[in-house]
Structure formats: C-alpha cells, structure tokens
PDB file of N, CA and C in Angstrom:
ATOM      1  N   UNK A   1     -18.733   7.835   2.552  1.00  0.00           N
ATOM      2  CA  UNK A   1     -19.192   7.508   3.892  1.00  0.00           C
ATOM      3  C   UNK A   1     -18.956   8.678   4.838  1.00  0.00           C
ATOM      4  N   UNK A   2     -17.953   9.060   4.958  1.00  0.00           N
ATOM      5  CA  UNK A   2     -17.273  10.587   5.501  1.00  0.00           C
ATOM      6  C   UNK A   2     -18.380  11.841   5.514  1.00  0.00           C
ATOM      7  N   UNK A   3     -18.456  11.772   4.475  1.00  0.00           N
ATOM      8  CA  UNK A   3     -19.879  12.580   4.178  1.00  0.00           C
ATOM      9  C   UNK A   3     -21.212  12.592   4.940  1.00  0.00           C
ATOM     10  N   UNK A   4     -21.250  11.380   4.838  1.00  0.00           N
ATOM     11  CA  UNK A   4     -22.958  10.439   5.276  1.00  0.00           C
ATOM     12  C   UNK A   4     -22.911  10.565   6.964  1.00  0.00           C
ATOM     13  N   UNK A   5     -21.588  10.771   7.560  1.00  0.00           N
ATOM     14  CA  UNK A   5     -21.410  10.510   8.953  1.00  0.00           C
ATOM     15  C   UNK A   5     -21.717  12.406   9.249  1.00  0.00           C
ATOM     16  N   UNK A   6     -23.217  12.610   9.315  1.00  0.00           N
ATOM     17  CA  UNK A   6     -23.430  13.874   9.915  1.00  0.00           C
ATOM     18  C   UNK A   6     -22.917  14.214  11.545  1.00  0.00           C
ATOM     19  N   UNK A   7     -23.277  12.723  11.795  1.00  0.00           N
ATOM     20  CA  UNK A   7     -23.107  13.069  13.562  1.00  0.00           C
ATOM     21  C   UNK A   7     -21.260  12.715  13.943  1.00  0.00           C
ATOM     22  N   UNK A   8     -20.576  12.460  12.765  1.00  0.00           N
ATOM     23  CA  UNK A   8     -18.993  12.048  13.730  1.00  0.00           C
ATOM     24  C   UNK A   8     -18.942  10.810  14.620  1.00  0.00           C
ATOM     25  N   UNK A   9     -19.725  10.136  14.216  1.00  0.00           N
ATOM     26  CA  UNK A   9     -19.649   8.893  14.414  1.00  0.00           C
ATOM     27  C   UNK A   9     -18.332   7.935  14.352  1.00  0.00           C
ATOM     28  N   UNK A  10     -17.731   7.802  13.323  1.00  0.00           N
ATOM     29  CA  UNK A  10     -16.632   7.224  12.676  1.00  0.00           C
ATOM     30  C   UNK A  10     -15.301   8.468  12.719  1.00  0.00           C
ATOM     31  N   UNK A  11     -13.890   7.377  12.917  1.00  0.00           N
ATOM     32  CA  UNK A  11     -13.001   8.361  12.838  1.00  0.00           C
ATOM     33  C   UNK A  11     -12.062   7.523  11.434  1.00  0.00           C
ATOM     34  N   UNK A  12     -11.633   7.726  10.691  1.00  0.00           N
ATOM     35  CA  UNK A  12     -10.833   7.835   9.252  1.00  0.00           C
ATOM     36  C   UNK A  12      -9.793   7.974   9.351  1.00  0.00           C
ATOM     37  N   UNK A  13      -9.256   6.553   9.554  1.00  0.00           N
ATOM     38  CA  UNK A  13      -7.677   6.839   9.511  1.00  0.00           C
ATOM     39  C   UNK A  13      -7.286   5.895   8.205  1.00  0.00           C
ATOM     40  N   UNK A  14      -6.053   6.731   7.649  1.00  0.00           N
ATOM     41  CA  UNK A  14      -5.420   6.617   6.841  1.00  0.00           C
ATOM     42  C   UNK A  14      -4.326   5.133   6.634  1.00  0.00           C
ATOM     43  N   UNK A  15      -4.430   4.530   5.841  1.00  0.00           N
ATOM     44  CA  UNK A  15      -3.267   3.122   6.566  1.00  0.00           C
ATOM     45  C   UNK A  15      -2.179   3.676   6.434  1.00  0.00           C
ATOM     46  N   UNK A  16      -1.778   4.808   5.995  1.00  0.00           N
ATOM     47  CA  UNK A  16      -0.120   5.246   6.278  1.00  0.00           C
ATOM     48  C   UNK A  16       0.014   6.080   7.265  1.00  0.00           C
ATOM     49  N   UNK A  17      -0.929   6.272   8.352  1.00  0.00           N
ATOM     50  CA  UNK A  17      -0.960   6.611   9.613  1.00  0.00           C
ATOM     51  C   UNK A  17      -0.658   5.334  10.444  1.00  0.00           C
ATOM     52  N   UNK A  18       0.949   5.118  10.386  1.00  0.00           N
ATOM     53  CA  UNK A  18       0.958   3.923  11.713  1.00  0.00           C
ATOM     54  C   UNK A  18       0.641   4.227  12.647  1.00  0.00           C
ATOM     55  N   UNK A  19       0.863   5.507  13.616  1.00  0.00           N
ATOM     56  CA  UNK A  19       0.493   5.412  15.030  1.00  0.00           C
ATOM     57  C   UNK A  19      -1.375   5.296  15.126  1.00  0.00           C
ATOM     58  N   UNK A  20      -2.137   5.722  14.348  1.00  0.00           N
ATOM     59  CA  UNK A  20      -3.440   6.105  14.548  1.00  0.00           C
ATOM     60  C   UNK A  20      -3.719   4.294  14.492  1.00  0.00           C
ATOM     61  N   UNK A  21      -3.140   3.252  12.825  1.00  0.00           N
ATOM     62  CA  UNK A  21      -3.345   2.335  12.523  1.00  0.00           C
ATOM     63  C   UNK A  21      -2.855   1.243  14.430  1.00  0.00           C
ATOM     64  N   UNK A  22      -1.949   1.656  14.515  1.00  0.00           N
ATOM     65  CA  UNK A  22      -1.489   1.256  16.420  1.00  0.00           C
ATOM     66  C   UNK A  22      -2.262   1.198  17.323  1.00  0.00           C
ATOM     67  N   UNK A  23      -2.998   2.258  17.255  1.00  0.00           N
ATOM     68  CA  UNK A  23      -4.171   2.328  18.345  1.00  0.00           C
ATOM     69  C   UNK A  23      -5.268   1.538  18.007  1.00  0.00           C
ATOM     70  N   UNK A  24      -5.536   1.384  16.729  1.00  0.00           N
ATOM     71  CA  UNK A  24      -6.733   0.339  16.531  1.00  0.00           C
ATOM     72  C   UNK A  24      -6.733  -0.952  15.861  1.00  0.00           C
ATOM     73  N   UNK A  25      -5.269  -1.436  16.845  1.00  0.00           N
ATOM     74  CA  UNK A  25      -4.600  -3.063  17.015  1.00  0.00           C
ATOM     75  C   UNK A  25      -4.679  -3.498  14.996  1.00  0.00           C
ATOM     76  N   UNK A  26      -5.067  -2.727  14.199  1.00  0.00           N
ATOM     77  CA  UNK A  26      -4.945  -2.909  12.614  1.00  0.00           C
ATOM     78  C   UNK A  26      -3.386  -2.816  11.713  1.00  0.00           C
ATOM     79  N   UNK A  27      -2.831  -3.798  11.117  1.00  0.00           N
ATOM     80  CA  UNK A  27      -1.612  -3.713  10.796  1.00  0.00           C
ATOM     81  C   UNK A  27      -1.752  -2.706   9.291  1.00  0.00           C
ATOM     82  N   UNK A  28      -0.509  -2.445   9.076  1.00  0.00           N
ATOM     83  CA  UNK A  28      -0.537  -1.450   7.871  1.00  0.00           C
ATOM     84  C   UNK A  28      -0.900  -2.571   6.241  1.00  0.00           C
ATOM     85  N   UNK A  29      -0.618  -3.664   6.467  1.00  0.00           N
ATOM     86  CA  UNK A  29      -0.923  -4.604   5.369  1.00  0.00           C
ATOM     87  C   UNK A  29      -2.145  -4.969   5.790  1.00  0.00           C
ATOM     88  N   UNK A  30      -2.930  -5.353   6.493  1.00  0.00           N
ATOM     89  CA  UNK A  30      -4.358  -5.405   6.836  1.00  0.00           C
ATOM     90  C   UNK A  30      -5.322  -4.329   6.323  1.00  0.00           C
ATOM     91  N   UNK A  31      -4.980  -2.960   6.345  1.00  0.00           N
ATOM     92  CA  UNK A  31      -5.406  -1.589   6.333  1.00  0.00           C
ATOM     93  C   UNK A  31      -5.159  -1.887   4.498  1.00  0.00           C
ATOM     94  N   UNK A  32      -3.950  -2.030   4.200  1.00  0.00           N
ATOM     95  CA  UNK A  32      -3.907  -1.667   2.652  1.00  0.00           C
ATOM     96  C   UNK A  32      -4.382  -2.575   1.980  1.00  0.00           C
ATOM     97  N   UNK A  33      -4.849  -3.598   2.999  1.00  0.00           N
ATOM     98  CA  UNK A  33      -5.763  -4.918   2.016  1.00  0.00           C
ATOM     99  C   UNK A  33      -7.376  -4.379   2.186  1.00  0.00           C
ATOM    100  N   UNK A  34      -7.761  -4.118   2.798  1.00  0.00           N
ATOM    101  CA  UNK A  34      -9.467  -3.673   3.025  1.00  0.00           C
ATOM    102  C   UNK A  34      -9.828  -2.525   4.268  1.00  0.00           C
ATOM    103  N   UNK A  35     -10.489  -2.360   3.889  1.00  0.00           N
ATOM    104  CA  UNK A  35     -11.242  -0.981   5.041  1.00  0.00           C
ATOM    105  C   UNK A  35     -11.509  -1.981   6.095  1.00  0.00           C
ATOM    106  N   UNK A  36     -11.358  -1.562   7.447  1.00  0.00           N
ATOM    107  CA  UNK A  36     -11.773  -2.225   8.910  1.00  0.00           C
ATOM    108  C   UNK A  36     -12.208  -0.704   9.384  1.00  0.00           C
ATOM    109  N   UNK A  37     -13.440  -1.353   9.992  1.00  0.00           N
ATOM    110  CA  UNK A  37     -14.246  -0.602  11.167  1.00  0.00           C
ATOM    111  C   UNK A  37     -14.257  -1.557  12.492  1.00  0.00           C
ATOM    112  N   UNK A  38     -13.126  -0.845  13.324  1.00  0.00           N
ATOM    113  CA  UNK A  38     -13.215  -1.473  14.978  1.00  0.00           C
ATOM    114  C   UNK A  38     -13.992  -0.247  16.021  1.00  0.00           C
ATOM    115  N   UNK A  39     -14.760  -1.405  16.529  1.00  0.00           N
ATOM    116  CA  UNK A  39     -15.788  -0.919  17.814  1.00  0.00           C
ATOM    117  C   UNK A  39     -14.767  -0.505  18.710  1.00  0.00           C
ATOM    118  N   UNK A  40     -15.539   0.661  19.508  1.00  0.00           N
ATOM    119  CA  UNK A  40     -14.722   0.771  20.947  1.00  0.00           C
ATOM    120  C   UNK A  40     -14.954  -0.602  21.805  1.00  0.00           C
ATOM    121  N   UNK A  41     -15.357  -1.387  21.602  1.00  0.00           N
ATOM    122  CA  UNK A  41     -15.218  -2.717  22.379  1.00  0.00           C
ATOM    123  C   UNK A  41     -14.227  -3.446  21.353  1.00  0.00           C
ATOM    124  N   UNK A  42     -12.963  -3.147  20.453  1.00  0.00           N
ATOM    125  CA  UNK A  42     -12.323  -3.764  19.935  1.00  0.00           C
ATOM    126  C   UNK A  42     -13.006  -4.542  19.339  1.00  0.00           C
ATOM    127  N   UNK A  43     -14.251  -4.661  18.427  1.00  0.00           N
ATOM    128  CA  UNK A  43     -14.330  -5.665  17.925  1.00  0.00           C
ATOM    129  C   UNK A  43     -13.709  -5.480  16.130  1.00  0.00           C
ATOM    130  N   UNK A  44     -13.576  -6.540  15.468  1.00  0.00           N
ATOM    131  CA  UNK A  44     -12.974  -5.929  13.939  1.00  0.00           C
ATOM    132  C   UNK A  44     -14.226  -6.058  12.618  1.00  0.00           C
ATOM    133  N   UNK A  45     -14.037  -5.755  12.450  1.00  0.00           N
ATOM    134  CA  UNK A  45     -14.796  -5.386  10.722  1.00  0.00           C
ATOM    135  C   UNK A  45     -14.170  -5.747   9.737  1.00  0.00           C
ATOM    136  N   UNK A  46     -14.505  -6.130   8.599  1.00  0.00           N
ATOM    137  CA  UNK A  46     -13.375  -6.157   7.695  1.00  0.00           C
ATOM    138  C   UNK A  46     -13.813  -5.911   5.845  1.00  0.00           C
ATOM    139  N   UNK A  47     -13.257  -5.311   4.973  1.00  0.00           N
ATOM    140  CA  UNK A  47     -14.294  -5.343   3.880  1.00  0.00           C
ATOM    141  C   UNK A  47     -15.413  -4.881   4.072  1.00  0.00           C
ATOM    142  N   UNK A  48     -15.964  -6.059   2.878  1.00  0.00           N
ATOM    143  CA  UNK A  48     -17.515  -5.863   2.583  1.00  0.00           C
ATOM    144  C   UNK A  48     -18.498  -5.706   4.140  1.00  0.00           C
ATOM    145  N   UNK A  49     -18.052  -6.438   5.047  1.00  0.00           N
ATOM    146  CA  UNK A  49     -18.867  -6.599   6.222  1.00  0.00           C
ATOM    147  C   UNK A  49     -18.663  -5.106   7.307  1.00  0.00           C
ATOM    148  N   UNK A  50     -17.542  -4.941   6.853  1.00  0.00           N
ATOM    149  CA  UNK A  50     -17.308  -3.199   7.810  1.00  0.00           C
ATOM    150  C   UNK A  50     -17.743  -2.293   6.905  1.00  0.00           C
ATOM    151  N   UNK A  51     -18.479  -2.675   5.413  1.00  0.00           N
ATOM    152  CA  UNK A  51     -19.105  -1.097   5.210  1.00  0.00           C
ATOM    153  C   UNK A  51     -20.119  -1.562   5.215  1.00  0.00           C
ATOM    154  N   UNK A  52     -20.904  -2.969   5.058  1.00  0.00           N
ATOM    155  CA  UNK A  52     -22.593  -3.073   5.908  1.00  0.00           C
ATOM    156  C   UNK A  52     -22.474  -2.423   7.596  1.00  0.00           C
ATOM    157  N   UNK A  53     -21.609  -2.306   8.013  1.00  0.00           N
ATOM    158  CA  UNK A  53     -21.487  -1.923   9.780  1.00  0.00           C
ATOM    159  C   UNK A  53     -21.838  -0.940   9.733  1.00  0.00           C
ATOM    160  N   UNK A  54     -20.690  -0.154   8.825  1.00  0.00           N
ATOM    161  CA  UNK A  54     -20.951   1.531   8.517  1.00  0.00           C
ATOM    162  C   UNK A  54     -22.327   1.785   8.441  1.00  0.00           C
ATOM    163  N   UNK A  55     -23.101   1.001   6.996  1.00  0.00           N
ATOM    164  CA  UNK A  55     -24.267   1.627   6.680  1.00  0.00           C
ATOM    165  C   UNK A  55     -25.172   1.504   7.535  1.00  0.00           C
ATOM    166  N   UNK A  56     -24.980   0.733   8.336  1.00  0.00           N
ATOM    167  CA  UNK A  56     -26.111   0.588   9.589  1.00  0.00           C
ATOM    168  C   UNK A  56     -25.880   1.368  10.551  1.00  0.00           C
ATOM    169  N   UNK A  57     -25.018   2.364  10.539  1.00  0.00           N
ATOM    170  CA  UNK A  57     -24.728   2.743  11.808  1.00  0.00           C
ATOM    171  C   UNK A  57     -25.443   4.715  10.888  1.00  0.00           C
ATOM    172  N   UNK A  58     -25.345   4.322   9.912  1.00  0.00           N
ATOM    173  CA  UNK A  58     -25.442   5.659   9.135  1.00  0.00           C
ATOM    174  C   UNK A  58     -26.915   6.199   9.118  1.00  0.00           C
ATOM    175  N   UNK A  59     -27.263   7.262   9.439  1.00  0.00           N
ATOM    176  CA  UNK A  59     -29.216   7.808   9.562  1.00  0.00           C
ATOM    177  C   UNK A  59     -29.688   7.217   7.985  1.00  0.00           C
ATOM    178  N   UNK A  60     -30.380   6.653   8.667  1.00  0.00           N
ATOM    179  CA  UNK A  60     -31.537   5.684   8.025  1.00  0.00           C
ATOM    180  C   UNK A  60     -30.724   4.670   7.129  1.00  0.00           C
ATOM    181  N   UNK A  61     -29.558   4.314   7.878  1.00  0.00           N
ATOM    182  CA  UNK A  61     -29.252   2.848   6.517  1.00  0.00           C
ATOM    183  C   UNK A  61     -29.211   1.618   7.759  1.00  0.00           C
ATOM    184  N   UNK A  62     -29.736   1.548   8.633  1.00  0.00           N
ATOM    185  CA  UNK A  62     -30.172   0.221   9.717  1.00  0.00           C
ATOM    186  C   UNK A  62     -30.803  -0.316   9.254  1.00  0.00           C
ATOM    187  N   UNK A  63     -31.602  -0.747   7.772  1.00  0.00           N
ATOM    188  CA  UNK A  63     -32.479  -1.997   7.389  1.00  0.00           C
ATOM    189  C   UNK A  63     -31.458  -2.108   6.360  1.00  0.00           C
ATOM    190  N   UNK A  64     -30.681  -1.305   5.465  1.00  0.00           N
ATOM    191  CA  UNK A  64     -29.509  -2.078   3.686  1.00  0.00           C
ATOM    192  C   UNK A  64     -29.023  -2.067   5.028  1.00  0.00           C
ATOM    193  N   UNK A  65     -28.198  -1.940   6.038  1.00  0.00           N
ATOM    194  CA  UNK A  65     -27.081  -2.157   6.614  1.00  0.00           C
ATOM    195  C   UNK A  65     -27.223  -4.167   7.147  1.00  0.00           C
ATOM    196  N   UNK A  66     -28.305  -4.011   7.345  1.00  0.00           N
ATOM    197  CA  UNK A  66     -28.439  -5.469   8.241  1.00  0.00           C
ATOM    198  C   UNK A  66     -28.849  -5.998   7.131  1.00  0.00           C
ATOM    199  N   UNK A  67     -29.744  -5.820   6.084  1.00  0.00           N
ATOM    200  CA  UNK A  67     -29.572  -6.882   4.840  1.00  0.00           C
ATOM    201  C   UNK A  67     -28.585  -7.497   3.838  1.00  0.00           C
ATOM    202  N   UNK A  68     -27.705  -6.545   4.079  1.00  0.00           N
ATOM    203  CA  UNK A  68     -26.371  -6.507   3.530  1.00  0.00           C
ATOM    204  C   UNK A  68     -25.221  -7.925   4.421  1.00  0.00           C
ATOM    205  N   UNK A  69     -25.947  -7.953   4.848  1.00  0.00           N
ATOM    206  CA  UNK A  69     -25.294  -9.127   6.328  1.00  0.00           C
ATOM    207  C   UNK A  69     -26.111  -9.881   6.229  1.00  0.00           C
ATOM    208  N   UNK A  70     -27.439  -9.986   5.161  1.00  0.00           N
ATOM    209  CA  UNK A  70     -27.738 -11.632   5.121  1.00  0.00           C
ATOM    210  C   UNK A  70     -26.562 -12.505   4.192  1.00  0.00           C
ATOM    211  N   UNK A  71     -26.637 -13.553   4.432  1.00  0.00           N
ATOM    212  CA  UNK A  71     -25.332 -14.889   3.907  1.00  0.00           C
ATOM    213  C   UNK A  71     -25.575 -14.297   2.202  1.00  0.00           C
ATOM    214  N   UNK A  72     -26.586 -14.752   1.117  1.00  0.00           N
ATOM    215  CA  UNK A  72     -26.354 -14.173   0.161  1.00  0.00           C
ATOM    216  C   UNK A  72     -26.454 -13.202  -0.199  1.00  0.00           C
ATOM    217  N   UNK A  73     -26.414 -11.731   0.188  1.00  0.00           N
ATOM    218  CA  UNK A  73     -26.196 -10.644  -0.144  1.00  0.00           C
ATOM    219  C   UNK A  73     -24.824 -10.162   0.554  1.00  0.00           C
ATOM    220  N   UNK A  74     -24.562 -11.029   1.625  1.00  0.00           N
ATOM    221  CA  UNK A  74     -23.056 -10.915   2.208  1.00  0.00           C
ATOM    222  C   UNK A  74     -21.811 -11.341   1.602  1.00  0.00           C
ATOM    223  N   UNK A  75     -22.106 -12.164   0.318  1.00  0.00           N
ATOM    224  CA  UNK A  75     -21.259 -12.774  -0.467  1.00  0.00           C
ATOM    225  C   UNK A  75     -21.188 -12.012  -1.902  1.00  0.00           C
ATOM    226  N   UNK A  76     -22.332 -11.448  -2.179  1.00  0.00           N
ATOM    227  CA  UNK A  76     -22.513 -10.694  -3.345  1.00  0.00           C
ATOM    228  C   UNK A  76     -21.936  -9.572  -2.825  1.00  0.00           C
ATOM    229  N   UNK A  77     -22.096  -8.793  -1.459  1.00  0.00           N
ATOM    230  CA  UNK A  77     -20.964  -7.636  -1.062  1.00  0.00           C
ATOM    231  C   UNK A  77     -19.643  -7.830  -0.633  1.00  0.00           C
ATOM    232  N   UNK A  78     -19.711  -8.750  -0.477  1.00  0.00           N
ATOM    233  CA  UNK A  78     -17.567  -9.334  -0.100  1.00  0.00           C
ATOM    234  C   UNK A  78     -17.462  -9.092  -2.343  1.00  0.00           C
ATOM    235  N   UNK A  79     -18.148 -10.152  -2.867  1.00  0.00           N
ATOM    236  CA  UNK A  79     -17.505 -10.127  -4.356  1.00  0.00           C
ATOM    237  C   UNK A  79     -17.546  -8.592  -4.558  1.00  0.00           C
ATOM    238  N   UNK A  80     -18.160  -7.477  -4.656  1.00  0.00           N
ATOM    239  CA  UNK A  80     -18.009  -6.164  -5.240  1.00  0.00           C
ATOM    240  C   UNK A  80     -17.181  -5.463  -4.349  1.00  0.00           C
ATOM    241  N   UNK A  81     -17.044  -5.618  -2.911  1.00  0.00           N
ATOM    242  CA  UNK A  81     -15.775  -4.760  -2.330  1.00  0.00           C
ATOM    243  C   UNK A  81     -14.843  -5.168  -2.949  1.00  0.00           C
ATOM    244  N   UNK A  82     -14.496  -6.296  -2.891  1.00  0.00           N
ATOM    245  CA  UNK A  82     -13.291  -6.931  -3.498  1.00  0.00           C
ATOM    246  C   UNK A  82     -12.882  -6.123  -4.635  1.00  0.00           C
ATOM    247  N   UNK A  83     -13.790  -6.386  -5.488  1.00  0.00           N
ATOM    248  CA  UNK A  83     -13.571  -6.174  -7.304  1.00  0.00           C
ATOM    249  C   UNK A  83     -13.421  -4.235  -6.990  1.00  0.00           C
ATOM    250  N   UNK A  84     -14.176  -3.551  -6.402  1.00  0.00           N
ATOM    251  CA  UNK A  84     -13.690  -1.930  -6.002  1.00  0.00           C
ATOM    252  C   UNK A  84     -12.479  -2.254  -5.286  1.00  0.00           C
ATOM    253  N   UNK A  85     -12.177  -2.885  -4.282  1.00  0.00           N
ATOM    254  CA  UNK A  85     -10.842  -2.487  -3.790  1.00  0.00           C
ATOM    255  C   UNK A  85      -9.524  -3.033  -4.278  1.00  0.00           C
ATOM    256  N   UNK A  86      -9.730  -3.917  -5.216  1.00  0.00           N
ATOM    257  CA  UNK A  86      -8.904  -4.043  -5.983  1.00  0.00           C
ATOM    258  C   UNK A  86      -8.346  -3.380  -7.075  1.00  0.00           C
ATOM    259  N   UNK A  87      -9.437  -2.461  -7.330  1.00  0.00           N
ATOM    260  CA  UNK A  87      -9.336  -1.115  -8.501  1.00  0.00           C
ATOM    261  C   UNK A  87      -9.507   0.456  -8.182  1.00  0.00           C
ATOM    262  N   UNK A  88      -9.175  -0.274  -6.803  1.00  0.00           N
ATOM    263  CA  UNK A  88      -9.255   1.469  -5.949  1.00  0.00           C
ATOM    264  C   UNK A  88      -9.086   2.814  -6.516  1.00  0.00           C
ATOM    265  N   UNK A  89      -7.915   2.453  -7.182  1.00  0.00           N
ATOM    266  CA  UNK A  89      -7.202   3.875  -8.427  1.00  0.00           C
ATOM    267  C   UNK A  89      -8.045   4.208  -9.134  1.00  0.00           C
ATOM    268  N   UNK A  90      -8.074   3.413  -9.801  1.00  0.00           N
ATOM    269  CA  UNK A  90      -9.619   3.661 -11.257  1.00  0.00           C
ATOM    270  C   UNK A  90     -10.886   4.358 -10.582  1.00  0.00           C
ATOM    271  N   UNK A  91     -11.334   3.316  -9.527  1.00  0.00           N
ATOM    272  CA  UNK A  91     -12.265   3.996  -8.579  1.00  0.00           C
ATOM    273  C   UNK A  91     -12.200   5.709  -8.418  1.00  0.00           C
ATOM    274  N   UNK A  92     -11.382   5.460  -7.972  1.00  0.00           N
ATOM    275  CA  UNK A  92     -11.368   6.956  -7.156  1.00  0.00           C
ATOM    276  C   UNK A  92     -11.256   8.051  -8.370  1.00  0.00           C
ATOM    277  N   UNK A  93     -10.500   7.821  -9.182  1.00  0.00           N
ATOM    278  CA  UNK A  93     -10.194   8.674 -10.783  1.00  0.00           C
ATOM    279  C   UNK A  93     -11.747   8.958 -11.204  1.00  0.00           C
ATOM    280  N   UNK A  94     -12.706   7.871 -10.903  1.00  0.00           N
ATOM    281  CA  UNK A  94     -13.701   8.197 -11.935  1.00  0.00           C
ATOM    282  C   UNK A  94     -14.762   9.150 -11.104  1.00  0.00           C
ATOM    283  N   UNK A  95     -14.908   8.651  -9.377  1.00  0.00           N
ATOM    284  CA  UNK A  95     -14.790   9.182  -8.461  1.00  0.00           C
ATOM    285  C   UNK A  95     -14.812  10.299  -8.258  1.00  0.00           C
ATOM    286  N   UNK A  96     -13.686  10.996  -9.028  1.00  0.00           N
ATOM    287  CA  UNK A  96     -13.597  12.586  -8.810  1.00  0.00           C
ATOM    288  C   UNK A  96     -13.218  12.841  -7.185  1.00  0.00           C
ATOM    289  N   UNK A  97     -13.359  14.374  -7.028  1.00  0.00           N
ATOM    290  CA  UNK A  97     -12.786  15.216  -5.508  1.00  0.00           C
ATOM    291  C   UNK A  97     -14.041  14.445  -4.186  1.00  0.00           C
ATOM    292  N   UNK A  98     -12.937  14.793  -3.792  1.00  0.00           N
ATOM    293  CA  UNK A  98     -13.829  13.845  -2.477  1.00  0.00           C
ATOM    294  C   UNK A  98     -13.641  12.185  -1.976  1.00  0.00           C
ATOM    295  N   UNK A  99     -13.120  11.588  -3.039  1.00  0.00           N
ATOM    296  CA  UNK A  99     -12.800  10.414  -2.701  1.00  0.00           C
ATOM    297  C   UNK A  99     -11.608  10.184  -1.988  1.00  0.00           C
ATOM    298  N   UNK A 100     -11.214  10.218  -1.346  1.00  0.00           N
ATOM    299  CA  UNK A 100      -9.562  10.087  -0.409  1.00  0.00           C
ATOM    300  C   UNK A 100      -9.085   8.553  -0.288  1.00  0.00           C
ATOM    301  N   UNK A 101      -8.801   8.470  -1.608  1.00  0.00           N
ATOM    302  CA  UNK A 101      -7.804   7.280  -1.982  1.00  0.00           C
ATOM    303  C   UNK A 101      -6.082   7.647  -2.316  1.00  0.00           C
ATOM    304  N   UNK A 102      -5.526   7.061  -1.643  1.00  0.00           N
ATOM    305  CA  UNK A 102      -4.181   7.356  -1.485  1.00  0.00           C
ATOM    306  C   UNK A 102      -3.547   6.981  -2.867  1.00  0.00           C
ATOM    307  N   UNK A 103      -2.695   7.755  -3.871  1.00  0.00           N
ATOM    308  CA  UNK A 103      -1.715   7.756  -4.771  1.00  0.00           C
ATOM    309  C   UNK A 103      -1.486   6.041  -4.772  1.00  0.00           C
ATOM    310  N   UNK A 104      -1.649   5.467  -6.241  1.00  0.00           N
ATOM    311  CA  UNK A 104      -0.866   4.297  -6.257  1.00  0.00           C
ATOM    312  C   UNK A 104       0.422   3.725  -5.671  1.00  0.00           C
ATOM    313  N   UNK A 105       1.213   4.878  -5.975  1.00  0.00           N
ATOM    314  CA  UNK A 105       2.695   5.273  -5.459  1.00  0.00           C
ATOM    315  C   UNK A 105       2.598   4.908  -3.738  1.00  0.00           C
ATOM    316  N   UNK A 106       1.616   5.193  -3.181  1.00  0.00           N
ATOM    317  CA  UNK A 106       1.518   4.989  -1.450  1.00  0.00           C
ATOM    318  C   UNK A 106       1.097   4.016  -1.074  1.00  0.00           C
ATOM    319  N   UNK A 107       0.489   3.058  -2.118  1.00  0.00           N
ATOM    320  CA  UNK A 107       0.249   1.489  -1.389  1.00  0.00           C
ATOM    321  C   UNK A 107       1.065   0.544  -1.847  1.00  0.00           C
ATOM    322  N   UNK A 108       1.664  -0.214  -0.483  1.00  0.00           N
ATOM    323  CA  UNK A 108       2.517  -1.288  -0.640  1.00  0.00           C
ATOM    324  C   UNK A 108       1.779  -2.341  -1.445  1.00  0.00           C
ATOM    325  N   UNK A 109       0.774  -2.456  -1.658  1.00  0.00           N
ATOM    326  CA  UNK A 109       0.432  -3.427  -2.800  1.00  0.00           C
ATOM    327  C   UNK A 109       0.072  -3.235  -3.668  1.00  0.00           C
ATOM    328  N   UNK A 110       0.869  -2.013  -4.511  1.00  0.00           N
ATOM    329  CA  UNK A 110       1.201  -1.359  -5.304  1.00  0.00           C
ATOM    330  C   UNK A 110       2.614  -1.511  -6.048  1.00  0.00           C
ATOM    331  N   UNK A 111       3.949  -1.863  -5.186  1.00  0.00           N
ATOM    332  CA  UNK A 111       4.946  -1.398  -5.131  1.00  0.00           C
ATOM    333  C   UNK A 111       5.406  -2.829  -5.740  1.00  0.00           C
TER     334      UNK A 111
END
C-alpha cells in the first residue's frame, strides 16, 4: 500500500510506536490485532474494511475500493484479512523486501 500511496496520502505507523499509536486514539493491542486507518475527522477503520478505505482512496482503486464494502464481498474481505493477518510472518517471508512486518519476537500476540 506504501508504495501505491504516490501522493502521501496515508501516514504508517508502526504499533510499537506508542506515542504515534497515542495520537491516533489506537491502543497497542488494537494495532497488533489489525491494521486501522483513522480519518482526520477521527473516524476508525478496522481490518478488512480499512484496506477497502485505503484502496479507495488509492489512484484508480475508487470502484474495488467501494465494492469491496458491498455486505458480501465485505465478509469475503474481513475472512481473507483475517486468515493474512493471522499469518502475518509467513506472509511477509514469502513477501520478500518491502513488506514491513514486524519480527514475531515484536508482537505481543506472539509472546
């Protein structure tokens, strides 16, 4: 996604960044359970539904972004975030450079 954000749209914080995680009212167990995208109007994101946000916000993903947010394709993307963020490690291993997934060792629901 980092990538895809030509214009700096999105800022990427880390969940073992408490103060950054502070500023955007997100707890560090919230953060290490799923990706959240909060609006400057505080609104929250969560999962599967904050990376349909992303993709809509991303040049030219405003039609998968909002289809991705119909009820059954919103449930078929909650089930596959899930099943990736539950295997984040593996993910990211197969993934290769570029993926910025934090060391098993660094998530408390890990430990």
């Amino acid at each position: 996604m980092r990538r895809r954000d030509d214009a700096g749209r999105f800022r990427f914080v880390p969940f073992q960044d408490d103060e950054a995680l502070r500023a955007t009212g997100v707890t560090r167990e919230e953060a290490a359970d799923a990706m959240y995208l909060v609006t400057d109007e505080g609104v929250r994101w969560s999962g599967g539904l904050a990376v349909a946000r992303v993709i809509e916000d991303l040049p030219h993903g405003r039609f998968l972004g909002r289809l991705l947010r119909l009820p059954v394709l919103r449930q078929l993307l909650g089930f596959g975030y899930r099943l990736v963020a539950d295997h984040r490690h593996a993910v990211s291993r197969l993934a290769g450079p570029g993926c910025d997934v934090p060391a098993a060792a660094d998530s408390p629901r890990d430990t």
